[in-house]
N, C-alpha and C. Protein backbone atom coordinates (compact mmCIF):
# COMPACT_ATOMS: atom_id res chain seq x y z
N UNK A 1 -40.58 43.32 1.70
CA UNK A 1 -41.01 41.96 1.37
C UNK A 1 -39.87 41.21 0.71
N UNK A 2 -39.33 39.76 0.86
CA UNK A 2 -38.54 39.48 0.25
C UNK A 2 -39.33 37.61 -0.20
N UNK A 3 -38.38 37.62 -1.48
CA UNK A 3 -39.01 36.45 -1.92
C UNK A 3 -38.77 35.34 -1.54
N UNK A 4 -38.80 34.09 -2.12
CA UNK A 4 -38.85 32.82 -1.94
C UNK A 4 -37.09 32.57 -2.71
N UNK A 5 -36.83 32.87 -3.59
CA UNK A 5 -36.17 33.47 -4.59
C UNK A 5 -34.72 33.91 -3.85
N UNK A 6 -34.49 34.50 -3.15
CA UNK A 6 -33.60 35.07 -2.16
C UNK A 6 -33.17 34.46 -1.11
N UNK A 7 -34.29 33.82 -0.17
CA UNK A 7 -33.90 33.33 0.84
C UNK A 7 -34.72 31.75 1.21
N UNK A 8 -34.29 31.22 -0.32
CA UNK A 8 -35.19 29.88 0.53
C UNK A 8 -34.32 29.11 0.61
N UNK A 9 -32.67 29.52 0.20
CA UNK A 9 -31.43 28.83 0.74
C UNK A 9 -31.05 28.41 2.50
N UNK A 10 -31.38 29.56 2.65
CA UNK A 10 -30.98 30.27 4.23
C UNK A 10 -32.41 29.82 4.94
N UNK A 11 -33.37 29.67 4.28
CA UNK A 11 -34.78 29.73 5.54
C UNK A 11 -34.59 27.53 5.53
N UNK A 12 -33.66 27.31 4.72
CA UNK A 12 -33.78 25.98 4.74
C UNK A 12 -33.02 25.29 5.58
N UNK A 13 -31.38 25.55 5.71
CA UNK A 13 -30.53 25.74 6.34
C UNK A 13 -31.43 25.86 7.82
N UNK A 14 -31.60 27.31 8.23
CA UNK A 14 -32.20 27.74 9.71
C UNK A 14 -33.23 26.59 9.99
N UNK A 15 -33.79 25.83 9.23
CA UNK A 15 -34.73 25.30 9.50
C UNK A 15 -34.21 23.31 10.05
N UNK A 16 -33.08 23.05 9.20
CA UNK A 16 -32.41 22.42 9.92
C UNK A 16 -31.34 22.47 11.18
N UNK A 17 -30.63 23.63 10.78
CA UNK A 17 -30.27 23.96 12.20
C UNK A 17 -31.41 24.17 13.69
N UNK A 18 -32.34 24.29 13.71
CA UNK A 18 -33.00 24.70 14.82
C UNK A 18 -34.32 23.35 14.81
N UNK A 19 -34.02 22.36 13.37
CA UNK A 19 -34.92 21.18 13.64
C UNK A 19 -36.54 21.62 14.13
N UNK A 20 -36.64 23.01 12.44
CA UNK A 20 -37.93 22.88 12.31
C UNK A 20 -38.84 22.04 11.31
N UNK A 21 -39.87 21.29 11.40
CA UNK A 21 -40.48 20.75 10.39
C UNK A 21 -40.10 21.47 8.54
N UNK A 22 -39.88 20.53 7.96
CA UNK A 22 -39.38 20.78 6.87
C UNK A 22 -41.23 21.31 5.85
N UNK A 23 -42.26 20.56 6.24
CA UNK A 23 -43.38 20.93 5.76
C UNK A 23 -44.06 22.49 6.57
N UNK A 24 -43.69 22.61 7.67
CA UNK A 24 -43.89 24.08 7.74
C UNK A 24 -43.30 25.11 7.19
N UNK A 25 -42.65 24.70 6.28
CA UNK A 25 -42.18 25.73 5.68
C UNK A 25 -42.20 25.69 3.88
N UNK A 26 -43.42 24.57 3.47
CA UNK A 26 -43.08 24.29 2.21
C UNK A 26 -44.55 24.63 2.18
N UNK A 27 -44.84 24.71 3.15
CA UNK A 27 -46.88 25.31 3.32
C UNK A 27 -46.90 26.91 2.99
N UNK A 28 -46.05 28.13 3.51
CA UNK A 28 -46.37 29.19 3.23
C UNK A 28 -44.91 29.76 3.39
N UNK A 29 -43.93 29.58 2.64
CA UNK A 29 -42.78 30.19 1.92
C UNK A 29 -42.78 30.81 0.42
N UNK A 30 -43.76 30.89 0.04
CA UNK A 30 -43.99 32.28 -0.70
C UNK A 30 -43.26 33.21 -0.78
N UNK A 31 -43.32 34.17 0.14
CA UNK A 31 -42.43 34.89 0.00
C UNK A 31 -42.47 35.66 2.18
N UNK A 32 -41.80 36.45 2.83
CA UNK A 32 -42.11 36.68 4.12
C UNK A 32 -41.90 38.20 4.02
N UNK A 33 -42.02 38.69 4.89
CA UNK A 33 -42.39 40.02 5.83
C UNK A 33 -41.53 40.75 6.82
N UNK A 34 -41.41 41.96 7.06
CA UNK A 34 -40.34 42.51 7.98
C UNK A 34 -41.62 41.98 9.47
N UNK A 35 -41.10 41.95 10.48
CA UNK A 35 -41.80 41.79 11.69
C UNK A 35 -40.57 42.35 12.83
N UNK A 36 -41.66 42.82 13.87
CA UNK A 36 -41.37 43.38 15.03
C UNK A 36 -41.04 42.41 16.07
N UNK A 37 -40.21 42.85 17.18
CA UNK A 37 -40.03 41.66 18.22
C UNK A 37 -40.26 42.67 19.38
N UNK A 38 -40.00 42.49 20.36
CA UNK A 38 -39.78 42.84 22.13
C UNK A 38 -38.65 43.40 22.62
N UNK A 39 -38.91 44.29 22.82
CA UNK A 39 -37.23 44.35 23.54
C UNK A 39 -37.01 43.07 24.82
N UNK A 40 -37.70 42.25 25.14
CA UNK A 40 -37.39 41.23 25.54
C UNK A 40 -36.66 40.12 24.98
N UNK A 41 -37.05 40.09 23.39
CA UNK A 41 -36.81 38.98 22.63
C UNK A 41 -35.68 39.86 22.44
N UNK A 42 -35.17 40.65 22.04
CA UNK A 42 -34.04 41.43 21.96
C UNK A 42 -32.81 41.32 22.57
N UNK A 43 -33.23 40.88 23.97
CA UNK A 43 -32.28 40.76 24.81
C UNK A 43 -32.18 39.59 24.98
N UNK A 44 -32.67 38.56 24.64
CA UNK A 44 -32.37 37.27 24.38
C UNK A 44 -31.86 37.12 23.44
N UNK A 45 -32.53 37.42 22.25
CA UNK A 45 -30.97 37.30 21.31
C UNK A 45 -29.81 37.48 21.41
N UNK A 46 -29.69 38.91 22.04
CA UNK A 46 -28.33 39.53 22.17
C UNK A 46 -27.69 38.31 23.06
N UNK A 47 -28.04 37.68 24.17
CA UNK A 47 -27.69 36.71 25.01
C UNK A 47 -27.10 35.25 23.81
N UNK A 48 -28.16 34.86 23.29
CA UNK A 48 -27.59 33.87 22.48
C UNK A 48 -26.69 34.15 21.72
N UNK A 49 -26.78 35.11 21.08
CA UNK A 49 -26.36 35.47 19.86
C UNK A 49 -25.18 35.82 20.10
N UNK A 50 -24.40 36.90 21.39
CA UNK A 50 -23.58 37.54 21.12
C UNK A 50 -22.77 37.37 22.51
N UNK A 51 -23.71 37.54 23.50
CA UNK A 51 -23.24 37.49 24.65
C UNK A 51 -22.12 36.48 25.49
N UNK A 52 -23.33 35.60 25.28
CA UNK A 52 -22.79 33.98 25.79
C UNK A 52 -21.35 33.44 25.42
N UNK A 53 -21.58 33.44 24.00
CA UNK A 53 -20.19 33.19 23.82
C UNK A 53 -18.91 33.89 23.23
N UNK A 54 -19.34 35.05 23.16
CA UNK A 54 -18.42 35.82 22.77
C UNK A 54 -18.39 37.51 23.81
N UNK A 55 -19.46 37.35 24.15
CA UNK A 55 -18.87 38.13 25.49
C UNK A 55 -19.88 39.84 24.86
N UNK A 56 -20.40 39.76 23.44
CA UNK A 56 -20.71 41.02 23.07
C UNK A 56 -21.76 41.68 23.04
N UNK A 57 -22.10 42.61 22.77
CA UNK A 57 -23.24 43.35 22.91
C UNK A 57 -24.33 43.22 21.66
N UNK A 58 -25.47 43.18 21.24
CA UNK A 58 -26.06 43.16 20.01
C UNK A 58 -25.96 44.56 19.64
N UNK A 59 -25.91 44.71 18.13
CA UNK A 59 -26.17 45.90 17.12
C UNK A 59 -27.29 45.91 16.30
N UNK A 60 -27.63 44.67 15.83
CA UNK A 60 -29.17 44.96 14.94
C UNK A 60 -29.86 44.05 14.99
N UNK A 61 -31.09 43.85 15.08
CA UNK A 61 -31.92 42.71 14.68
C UNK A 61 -32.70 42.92 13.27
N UNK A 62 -32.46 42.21 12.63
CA UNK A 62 -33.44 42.06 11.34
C UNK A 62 -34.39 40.44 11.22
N UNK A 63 -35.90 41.43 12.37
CA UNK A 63 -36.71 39.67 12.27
C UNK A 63 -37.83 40.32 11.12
N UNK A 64 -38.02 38.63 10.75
CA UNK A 64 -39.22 38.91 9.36
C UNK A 64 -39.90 37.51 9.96
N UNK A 65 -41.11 37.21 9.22
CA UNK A 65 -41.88 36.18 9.50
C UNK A 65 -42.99 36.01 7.86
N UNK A 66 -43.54 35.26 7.75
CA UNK A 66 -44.29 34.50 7.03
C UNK A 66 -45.48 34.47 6.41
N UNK A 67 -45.83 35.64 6.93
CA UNK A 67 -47.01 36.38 7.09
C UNK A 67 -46.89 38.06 7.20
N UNK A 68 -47.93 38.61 6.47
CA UNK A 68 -48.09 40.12 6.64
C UNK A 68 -48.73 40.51 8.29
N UNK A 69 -47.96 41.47 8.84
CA UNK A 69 -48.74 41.79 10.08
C UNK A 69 -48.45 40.82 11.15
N UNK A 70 -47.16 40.26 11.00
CA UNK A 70 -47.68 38.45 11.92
C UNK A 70 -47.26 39.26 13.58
N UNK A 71 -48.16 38.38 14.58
CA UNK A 71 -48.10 38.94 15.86
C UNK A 71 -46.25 38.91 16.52
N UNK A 72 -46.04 37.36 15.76
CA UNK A 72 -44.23 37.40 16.32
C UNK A 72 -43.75 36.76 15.23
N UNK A 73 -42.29 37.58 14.75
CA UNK A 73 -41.38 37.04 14.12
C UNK A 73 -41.24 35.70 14.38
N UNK A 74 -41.18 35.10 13.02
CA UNK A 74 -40.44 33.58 12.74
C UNK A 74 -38.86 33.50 12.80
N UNK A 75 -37.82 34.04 11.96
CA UNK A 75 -36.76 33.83 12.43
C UNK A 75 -36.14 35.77 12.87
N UNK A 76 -34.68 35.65 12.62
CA UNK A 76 -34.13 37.20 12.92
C UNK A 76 -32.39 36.67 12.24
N UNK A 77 -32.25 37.49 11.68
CA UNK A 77 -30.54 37.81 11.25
C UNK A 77 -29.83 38.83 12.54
N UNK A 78 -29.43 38.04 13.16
CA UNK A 78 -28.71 38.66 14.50
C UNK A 78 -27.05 39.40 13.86
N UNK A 79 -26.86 40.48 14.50
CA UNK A 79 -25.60 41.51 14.38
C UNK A 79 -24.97 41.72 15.25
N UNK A 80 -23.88 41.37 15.83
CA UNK A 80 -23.45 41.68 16.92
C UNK A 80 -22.71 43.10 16.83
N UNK A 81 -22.06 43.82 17.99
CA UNK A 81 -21.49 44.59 17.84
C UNK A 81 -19.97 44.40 17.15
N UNK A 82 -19.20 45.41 16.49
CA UNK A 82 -17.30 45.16 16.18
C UNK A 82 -16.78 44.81 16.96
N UNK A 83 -16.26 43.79 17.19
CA UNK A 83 -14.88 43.58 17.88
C UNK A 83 -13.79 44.40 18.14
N UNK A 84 -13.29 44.33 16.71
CA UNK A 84 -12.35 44.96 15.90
C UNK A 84 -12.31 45.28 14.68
N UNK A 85 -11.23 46.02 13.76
CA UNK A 85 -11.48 45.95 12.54
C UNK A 85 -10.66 45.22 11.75
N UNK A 86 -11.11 45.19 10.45
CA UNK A 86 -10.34 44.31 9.68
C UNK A 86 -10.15 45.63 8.28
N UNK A 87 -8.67 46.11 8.09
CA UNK A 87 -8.30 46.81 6.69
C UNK A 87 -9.45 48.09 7.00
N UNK A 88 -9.49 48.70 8.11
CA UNK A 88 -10.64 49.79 8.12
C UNK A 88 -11.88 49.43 8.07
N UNK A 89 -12.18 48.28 8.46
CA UNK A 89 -13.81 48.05 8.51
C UNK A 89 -13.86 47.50 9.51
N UNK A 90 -15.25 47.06 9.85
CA UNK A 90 -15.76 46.42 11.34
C UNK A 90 -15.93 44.85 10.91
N UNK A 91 -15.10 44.18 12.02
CA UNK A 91 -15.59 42.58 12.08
C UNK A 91 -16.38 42.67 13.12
N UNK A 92 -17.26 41.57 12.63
CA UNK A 92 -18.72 41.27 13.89
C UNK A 92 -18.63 39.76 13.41
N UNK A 93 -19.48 39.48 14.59
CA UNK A 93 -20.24 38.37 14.03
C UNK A 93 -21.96 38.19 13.99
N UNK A 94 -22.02 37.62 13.40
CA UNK A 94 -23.82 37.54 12.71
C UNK A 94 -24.12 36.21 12.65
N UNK A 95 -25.58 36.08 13.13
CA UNK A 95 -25.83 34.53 13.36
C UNK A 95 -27.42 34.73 13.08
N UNK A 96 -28.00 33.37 12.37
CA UNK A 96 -29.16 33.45 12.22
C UNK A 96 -30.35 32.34 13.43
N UNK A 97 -31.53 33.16 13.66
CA UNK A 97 -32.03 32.78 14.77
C UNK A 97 -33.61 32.51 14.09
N UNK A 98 -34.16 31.03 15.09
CA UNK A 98 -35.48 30.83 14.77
C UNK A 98 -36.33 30.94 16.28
N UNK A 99 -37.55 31.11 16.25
CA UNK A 99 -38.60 30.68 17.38
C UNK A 99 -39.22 29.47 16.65
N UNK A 100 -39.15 28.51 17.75
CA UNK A 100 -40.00 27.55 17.69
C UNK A 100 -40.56 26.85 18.75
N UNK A 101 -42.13 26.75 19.05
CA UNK A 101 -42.74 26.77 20.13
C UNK A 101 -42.41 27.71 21.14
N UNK A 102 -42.74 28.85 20.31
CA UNK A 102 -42.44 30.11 21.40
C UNK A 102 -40.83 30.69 22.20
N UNK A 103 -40.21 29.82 21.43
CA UNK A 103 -38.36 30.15 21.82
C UNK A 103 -37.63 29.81 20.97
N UNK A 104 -36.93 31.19 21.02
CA UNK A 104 -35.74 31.57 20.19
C UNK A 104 -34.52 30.61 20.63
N UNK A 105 -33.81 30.63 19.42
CA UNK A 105 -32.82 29.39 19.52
C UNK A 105 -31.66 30.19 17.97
N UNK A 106 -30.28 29.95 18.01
CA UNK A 106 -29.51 30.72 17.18
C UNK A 106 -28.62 29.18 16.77
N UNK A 107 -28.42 29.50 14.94
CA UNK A 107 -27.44 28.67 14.94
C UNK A 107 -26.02 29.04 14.70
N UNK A 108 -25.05 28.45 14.34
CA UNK A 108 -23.85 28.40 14.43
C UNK A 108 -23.62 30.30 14.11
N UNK A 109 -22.85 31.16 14.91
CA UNK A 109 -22.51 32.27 14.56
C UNK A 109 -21.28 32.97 13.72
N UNK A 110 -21.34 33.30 12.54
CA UNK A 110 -20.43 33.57 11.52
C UNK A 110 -19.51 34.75 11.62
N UNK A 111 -18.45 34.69 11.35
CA UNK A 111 -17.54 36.34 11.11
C UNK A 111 -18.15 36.93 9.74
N UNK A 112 -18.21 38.44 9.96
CA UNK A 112 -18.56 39.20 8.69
C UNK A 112 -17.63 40.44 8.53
N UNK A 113 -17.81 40.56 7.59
CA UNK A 113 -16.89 42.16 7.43
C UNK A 113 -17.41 42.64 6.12
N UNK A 114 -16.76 43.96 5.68
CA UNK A 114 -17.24 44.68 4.59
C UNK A 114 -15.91 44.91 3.55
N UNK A 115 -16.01 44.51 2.54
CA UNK A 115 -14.69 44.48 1.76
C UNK A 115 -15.00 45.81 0.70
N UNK A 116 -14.47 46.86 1.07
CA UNK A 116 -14.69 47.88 -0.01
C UNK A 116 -13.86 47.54 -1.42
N UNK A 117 -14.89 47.77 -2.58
CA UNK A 117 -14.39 47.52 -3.85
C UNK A 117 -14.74 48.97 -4.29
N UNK A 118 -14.79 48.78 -5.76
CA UNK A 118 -14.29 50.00 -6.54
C UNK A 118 -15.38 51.16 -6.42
N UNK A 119 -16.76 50.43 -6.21
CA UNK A 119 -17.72 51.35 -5.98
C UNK A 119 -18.69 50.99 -4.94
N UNK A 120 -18.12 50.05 -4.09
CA UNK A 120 -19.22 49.69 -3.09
C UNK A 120 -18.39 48.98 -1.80
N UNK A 121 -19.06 48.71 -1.01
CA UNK A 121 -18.70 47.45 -0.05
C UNK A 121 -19.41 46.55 0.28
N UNK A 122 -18.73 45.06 -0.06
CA UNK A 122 -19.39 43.89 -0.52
C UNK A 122 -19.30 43.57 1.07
N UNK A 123 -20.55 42.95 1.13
CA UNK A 123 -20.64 42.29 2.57
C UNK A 123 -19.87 40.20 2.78
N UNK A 124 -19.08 40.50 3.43
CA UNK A 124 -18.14 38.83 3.37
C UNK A 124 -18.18 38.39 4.69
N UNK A 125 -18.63 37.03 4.64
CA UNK A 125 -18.38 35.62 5.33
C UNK A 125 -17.48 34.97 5.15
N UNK A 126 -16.14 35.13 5.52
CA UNK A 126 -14.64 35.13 5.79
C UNK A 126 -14.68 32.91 5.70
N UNK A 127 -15.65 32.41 6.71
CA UNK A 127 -15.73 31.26 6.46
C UNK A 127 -14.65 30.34 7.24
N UNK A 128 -14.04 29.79 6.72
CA UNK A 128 -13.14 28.75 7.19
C UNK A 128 -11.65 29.58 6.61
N UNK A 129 -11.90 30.57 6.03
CA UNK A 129 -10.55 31.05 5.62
C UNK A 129 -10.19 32.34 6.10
N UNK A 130 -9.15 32.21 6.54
CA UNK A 130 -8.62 33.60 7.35
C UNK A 130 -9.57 34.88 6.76
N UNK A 131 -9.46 35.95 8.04
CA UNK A 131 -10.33 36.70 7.52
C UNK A 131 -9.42 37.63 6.60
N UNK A 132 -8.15 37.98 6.64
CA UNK A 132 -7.60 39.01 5.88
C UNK A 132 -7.19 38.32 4.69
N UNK A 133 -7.16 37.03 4.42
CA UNK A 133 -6.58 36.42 3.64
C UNK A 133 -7.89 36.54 2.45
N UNK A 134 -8.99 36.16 2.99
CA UNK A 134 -10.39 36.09 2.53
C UNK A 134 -10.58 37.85 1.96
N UNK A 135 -9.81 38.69 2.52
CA UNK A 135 -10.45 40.20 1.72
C UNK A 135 -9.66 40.68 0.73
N UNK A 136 -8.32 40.43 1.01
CA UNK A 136 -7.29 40.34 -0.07
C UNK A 136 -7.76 39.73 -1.97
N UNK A 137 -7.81 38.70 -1.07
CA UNK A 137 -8.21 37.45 -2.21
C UNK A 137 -9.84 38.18 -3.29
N UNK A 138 -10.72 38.43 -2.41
CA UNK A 138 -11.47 39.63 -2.92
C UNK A 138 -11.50 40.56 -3.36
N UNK A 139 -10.59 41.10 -2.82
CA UNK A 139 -10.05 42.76 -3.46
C UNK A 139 -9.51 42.28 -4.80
N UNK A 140 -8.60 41.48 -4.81
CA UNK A 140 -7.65 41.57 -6.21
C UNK A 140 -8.64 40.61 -7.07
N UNK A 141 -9.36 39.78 -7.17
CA UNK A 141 -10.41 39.52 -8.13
C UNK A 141 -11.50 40.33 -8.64
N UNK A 142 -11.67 41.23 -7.72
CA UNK A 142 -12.25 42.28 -8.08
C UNK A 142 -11.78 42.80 -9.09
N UNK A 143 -10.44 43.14 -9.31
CA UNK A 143 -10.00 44.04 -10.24
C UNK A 143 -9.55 43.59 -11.58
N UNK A 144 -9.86 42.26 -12.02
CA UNK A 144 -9.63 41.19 -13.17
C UNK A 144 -10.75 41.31 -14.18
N UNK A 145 -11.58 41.98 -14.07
CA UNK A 145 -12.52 42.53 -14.63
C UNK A 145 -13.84 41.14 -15.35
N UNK A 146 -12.82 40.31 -16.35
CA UNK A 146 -13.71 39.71 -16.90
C UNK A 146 -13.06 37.57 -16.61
N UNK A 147 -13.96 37.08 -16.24
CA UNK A 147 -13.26 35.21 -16.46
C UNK A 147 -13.96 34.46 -17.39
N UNK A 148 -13.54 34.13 -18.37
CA UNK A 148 -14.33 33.21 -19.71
C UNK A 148 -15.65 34.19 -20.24
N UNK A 149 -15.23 35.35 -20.12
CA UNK A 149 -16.15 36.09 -20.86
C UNK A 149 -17.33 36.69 -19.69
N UNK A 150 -17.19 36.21 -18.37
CA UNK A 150 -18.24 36.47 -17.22
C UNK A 150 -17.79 37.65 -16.45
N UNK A 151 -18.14 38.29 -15.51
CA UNK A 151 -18.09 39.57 -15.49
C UNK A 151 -17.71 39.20 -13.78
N UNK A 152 -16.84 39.14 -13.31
CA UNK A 152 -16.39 38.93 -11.94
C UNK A 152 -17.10 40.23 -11.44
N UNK A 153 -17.27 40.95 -11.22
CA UNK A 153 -17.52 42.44 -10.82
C UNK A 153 -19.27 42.12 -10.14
N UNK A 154 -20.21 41.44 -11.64
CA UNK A 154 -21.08 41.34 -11.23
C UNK A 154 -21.83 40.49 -10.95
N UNK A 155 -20.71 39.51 -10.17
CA UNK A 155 -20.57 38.13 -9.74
C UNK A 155 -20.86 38.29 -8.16
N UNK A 156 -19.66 39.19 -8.01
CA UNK A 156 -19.47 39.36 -6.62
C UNK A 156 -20.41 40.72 -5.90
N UNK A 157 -21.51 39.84 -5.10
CA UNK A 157 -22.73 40.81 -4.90
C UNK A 157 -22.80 40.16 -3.83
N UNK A 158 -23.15 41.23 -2.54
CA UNK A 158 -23.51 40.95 -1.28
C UNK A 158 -24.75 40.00 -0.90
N UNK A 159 -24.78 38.48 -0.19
CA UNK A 159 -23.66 38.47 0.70
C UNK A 159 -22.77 36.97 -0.15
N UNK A 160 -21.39 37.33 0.13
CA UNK A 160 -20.42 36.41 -0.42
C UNK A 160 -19.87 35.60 0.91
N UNK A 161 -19.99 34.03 0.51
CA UNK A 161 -19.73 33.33 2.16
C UNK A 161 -18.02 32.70 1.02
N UNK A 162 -17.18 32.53 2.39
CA UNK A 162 -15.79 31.55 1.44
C UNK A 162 -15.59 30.71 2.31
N UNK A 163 -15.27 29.19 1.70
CA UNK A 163 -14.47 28.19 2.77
C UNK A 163 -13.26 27.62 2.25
N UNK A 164 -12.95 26.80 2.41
CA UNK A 164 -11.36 26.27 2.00
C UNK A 164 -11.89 25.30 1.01
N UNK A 165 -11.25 25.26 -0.35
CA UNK A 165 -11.15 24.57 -0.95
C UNK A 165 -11.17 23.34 -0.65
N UNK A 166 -10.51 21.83 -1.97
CA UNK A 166 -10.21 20.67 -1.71
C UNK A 166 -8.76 20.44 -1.28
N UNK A 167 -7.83 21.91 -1.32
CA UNK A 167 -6.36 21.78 -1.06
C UNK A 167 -6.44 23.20 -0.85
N UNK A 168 -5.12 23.21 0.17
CA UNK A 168 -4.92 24.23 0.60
C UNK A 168 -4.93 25.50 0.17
N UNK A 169 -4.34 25.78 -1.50
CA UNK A 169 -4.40 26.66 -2.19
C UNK A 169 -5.75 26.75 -2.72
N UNK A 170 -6.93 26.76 -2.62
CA UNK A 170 -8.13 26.88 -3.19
C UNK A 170 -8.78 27.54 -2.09
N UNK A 171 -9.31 28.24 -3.11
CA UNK A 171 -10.66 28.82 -1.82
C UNK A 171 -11.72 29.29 -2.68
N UNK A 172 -13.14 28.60 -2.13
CA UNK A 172 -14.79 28.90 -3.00
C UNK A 172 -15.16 29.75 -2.44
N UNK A 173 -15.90 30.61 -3.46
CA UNK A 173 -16.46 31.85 -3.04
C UNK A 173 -17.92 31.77 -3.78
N UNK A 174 -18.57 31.89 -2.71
CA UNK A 174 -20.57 31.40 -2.97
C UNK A 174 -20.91 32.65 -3.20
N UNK A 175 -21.66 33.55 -4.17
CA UNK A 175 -21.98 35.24 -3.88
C UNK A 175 -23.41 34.59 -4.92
N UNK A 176 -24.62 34.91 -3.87
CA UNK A 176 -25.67 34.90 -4.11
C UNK A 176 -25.88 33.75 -5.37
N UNK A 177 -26.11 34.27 -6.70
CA UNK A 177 -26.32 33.05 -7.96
C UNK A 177 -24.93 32.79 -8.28
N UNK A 178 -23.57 32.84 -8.03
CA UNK A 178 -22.29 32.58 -8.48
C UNK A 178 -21.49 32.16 -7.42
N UNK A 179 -20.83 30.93 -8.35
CA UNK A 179 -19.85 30.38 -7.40
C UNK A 179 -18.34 30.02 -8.53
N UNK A 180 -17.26 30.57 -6.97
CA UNK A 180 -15.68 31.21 -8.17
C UNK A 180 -15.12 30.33 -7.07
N UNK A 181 -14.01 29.62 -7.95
CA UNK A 181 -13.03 28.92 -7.32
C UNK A 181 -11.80 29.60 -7.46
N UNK A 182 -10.90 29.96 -6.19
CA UNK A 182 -9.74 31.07 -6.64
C UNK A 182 -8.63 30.15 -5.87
N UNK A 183 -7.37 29.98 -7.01
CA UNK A 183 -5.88 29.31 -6.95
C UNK A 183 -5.33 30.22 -6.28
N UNK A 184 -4.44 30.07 -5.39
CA UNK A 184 -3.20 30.73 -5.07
C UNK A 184 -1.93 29.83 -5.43
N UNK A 185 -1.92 28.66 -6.19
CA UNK A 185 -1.25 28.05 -6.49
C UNK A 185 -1.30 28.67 -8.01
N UNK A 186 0.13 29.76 -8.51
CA UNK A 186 0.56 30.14 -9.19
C UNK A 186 1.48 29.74 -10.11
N UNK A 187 2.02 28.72 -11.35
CA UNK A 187 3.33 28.35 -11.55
C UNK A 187 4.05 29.68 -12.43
N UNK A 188 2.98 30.51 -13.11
CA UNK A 188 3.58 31.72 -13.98
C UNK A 188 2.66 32.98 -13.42
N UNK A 189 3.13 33.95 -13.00
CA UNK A 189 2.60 35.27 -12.42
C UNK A 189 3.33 36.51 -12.94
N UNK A 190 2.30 37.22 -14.13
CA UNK A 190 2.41 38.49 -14.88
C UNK A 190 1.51 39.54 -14.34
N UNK A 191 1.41 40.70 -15.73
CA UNK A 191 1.02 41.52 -15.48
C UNK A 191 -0.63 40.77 -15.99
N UNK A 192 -0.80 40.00 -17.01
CA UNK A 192 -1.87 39.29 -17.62
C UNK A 192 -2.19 38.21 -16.96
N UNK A 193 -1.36 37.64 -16.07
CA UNK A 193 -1.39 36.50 -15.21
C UNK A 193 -1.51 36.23 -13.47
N UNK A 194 -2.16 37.25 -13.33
CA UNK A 194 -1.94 37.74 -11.43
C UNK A 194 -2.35 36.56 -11.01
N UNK A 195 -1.45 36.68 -9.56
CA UNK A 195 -1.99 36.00 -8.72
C UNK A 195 -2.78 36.67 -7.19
N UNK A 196 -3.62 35.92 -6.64
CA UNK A 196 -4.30 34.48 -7.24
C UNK A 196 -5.27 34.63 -8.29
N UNK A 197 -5.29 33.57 -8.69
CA UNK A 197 -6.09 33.00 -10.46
C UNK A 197 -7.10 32.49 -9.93
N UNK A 198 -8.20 33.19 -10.66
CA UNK A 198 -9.68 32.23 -10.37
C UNK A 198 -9.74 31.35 -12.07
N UNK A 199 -9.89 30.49 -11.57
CA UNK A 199 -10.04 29.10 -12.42
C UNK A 199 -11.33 28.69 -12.66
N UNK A 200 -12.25 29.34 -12.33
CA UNK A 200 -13.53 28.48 -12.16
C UNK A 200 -14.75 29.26 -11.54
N UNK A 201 -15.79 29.49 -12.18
CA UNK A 201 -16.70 30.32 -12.55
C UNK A 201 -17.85 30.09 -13.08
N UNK A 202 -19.04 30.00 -12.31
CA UNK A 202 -20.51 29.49 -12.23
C UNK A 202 -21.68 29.96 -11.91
N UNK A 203 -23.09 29.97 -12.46
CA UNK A 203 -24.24 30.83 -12.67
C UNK A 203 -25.06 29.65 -11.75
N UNK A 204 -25.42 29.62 -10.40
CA UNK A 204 -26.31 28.73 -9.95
C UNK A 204 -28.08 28.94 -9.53
């Protein structure tokens, strides 16, 4: 079961991307449900999702819906298969998908990868910023331990999306309730002073 709490960012988003009524979803978003699909609907996804334009095979579907027991999933978090890897892990891409009036429809499809840190691997949405540039930049904030007294470590919690800053040297990093703005624009770089410098650090 997942809450309202978690995903009423993303069920809001999907809901403009696929131009579903904004009141169907302010009626029973409570909280939703794991749900089953078809291996028909399966293979349509895989088609939207992975196929079409990128040529790939599907790896997972994760559909839920709105309701306990519901006869058909409302939306699905589509997985495609690896491409390739990125630093020993698998890049895919992942795209989120709705039915409405009985057909599935996917919006814009994202790069993902897995950035292993000190005791886990954080799941990343690379974004508008290179993808190795984007795990780097992760890795070594990771290891800064604390920013204005906040705990970077337990900031950065799966899933973390990044896009490009307001200038080139910036790049935002969204991780669930926190959002970190990280400089690569360095003028002094120590052992107390690494680069890149996150500057900016927020509880949303």
């Amino acid at each position: 079961m997942r809450t309202l709490s978690d995903f009423s960012l993303r069920t809001m988003l999907m809901a403009s991307l696929l131009l579903l009524p904004l009141c169907a979803l302010t009626v029973r978003a409570e909280q939703t449900f794991p749900a089953k699909i078809s291996r028909d609907e399966r293979l349509r996804l895989e088609h939207l999702a992975c196929g079409a334009q990128f040529g790939m095979r599907l790896a997972e579907v994760d559909a839920w819906a709105f309701e306990a027991n519901a006869k058909q999933a409302s939306f699905a978090d589509v997985r495609c298969q690896p491409h390739t890897q990125l630093k020993g892990k698998p890049l895919y891409y992942v795209a989120q998908c709705g039915r409405d009036a009985g057909r599935w429809s996917c919006g814009h499809a994202e790069l993902e990868t897995l950035v292993p840190l000190k005791d886990r691997d954080l799941i990343v949405r690379p974004g508008t910023v290179a993808p190795l540039r984007a795990v780097n930049a992760i890795q070594k904030i990771s290891t800064y331990g604390y920013f204005q007294a906040k705990s970077l470590d337990a900031a950065l919690q799966s899933t973390c999306n990044l896009g490009m800053g307001d200038t080139a040297d910036l790049i935002e990093i969204s991780c669930r309730r926190w959002s970190i703005t990280v400089s690569f624009w360095c003028p002094q770089v120590s052992a107390t002073l690494p680069c890149p410098r996150v500057i900016y650090m927020s509880e949303h």
